[in-house]
Each structure stands twice: as structure tokens, then as C-alpha cells.
Protein backbone atom coordinates (compact mmCIF):
# COMPACT_ATOMS: atom_id res chain seq x y z
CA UNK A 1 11.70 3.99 -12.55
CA UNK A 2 10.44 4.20 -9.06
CA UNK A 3 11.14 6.84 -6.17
CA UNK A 4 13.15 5.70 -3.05
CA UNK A 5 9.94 5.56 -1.25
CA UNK A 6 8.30 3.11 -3.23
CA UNK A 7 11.60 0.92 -3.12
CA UNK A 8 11.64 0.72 0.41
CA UNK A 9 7.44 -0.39 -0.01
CA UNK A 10 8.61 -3.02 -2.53
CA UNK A 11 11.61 -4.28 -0.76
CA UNK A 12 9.61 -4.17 2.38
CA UNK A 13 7.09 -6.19 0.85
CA UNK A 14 9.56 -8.78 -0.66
CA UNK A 15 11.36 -9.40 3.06
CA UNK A 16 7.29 -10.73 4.35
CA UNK A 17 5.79 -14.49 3.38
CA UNK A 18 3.80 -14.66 0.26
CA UNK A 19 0.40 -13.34 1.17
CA UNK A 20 1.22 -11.01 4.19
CA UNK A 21 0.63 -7.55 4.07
CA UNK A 22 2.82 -4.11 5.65
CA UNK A 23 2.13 -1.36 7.82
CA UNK A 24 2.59 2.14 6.47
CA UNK A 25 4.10 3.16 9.24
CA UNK A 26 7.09 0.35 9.02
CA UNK A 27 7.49 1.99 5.60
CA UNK A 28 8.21 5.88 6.80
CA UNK A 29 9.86 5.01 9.98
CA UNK A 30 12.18 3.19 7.42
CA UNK A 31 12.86 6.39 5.30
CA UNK A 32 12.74 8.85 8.66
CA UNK A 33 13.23 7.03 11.81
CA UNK A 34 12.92 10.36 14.11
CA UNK A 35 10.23 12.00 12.51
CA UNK A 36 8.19 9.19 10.58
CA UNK A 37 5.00 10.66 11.01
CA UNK A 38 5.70 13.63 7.81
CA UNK A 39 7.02 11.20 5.92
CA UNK A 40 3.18 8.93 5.78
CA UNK A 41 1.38 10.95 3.02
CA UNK A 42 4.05 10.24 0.43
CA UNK A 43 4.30 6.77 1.68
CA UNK A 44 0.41 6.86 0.72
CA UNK A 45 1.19 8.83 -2.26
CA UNK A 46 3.62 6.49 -3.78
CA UNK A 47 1.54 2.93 -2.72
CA UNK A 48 -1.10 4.27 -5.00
CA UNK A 49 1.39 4.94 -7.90
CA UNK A 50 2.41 1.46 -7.27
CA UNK A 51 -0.99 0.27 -7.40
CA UNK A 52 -2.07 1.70 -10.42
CA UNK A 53 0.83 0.21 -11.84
CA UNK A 54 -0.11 -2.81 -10.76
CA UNK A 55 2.87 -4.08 -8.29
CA UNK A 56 0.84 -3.82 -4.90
CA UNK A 57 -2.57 -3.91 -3.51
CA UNK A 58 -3.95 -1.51 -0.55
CA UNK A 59 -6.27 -3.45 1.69
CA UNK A 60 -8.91 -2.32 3.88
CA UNK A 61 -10.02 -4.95 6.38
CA UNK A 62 -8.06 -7.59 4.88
CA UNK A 63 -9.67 -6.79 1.38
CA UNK A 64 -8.06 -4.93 -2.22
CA UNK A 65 -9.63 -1.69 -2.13
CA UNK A 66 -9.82 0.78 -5.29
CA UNK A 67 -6.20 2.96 -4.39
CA UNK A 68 -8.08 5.98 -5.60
CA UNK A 69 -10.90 5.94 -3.50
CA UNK A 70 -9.93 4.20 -0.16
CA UNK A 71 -9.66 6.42 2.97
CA UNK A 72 -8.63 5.28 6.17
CA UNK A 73 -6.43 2.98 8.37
CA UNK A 74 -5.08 0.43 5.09
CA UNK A 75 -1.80 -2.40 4.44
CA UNK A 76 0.34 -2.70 1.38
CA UNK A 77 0.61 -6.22 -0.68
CA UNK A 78 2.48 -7.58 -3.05
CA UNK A 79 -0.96 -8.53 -6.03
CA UNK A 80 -1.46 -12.36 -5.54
CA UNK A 81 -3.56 -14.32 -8.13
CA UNK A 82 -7.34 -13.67 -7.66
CA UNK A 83 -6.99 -10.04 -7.15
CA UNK A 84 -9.27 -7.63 -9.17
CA UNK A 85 -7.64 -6.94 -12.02
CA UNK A 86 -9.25 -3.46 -12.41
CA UNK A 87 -10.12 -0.51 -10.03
CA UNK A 88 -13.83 -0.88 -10.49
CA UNK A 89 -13.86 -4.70 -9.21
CA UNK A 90 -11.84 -3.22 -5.99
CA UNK A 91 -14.13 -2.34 -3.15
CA UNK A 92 -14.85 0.98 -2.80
CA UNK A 93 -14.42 1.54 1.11
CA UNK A 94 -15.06 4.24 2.14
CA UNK A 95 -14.01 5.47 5.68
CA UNK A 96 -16.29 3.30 7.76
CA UNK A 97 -15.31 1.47 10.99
């Protein structure tokens, strides 16, 4: 079952070409138009559920990132064929820039 958040991420997702990623931000000004900006850490919180589960990928610079280390600026994916299959063959960015 998955939280009105994470529908909007997956329906989000399944409106952009095969491949393409989304902004957070499209995501909570989505759910809270006015005041977007307290709605980002459970848009975070909820893209990592759905990437454990295994229904998205968070990128950093373009590149699957482990959803319980990343920190930073990061875009939502749908998983595509090649992606690591595991947390521990996601790169483990850290906060660089």
C-alpha cells in the first residue's frame, strides 16, 4: 500500500519519457502548492521507502545513489534495466559539489 505522497512520486514519474528523472520539488508543490517547501522531507522520506522497495531510483549527478546514504540536491526515477540491483553497488555520494 503506498502513502499519497509516494503516489503522486509514482504517477509523477509515469507522466515523464522512459529514462527521465523528477524534481522533488514538482513532487511537494503537487501535494501543497502554497507552502511546498514543509512538505520536501516527507517527499524525501517516502522516495527512499520507494527505493528500498525497489520502484524508483534517487540520482545524484545523473547517477543511482544508495537511498540511505545520499545527501544533497538528488532526482527521482522510475529503475531502468542496468541499475544496481542492491544498495551496496549504488554510489555512496556523499554531499560533495
Amino acid at each position: 500500500m503506498t502513502t499519497p505522497i509516494q503516489d503522486t512520486i509514482l504517477s509523477q514519474l509515469a507522466a515523464v519519457a522512459a529514462g527521465k528523472s523528477i524534481d522533488p520539488m514538482s513532487v511537494a508543490k503537487a501535494i501543497e502548492p502554497e507552502r511546498w517547501q514543509r512538505v520536501l522531507g516527507h517527499v524525501r522520506t517516502n522516495a527512499v521507502e520507494l527505493a528500498r522497495e525497489g520502484k524508483i531510483v534517487i540520482l545524484r549527478h545523473n547517477k543511482p545513489v544508495n537511498p540511505e546514504k545520499f545527501r544533497g540536491v538528488y532526482r527521482l526515477r522510475l529503475r531502468q534495466e542496468g541499475d544496481p540491483t542492491s544498495f551496496e553497488e549504488a554510489a555512496d555520494e556523499g554531499g560533495e559539489e
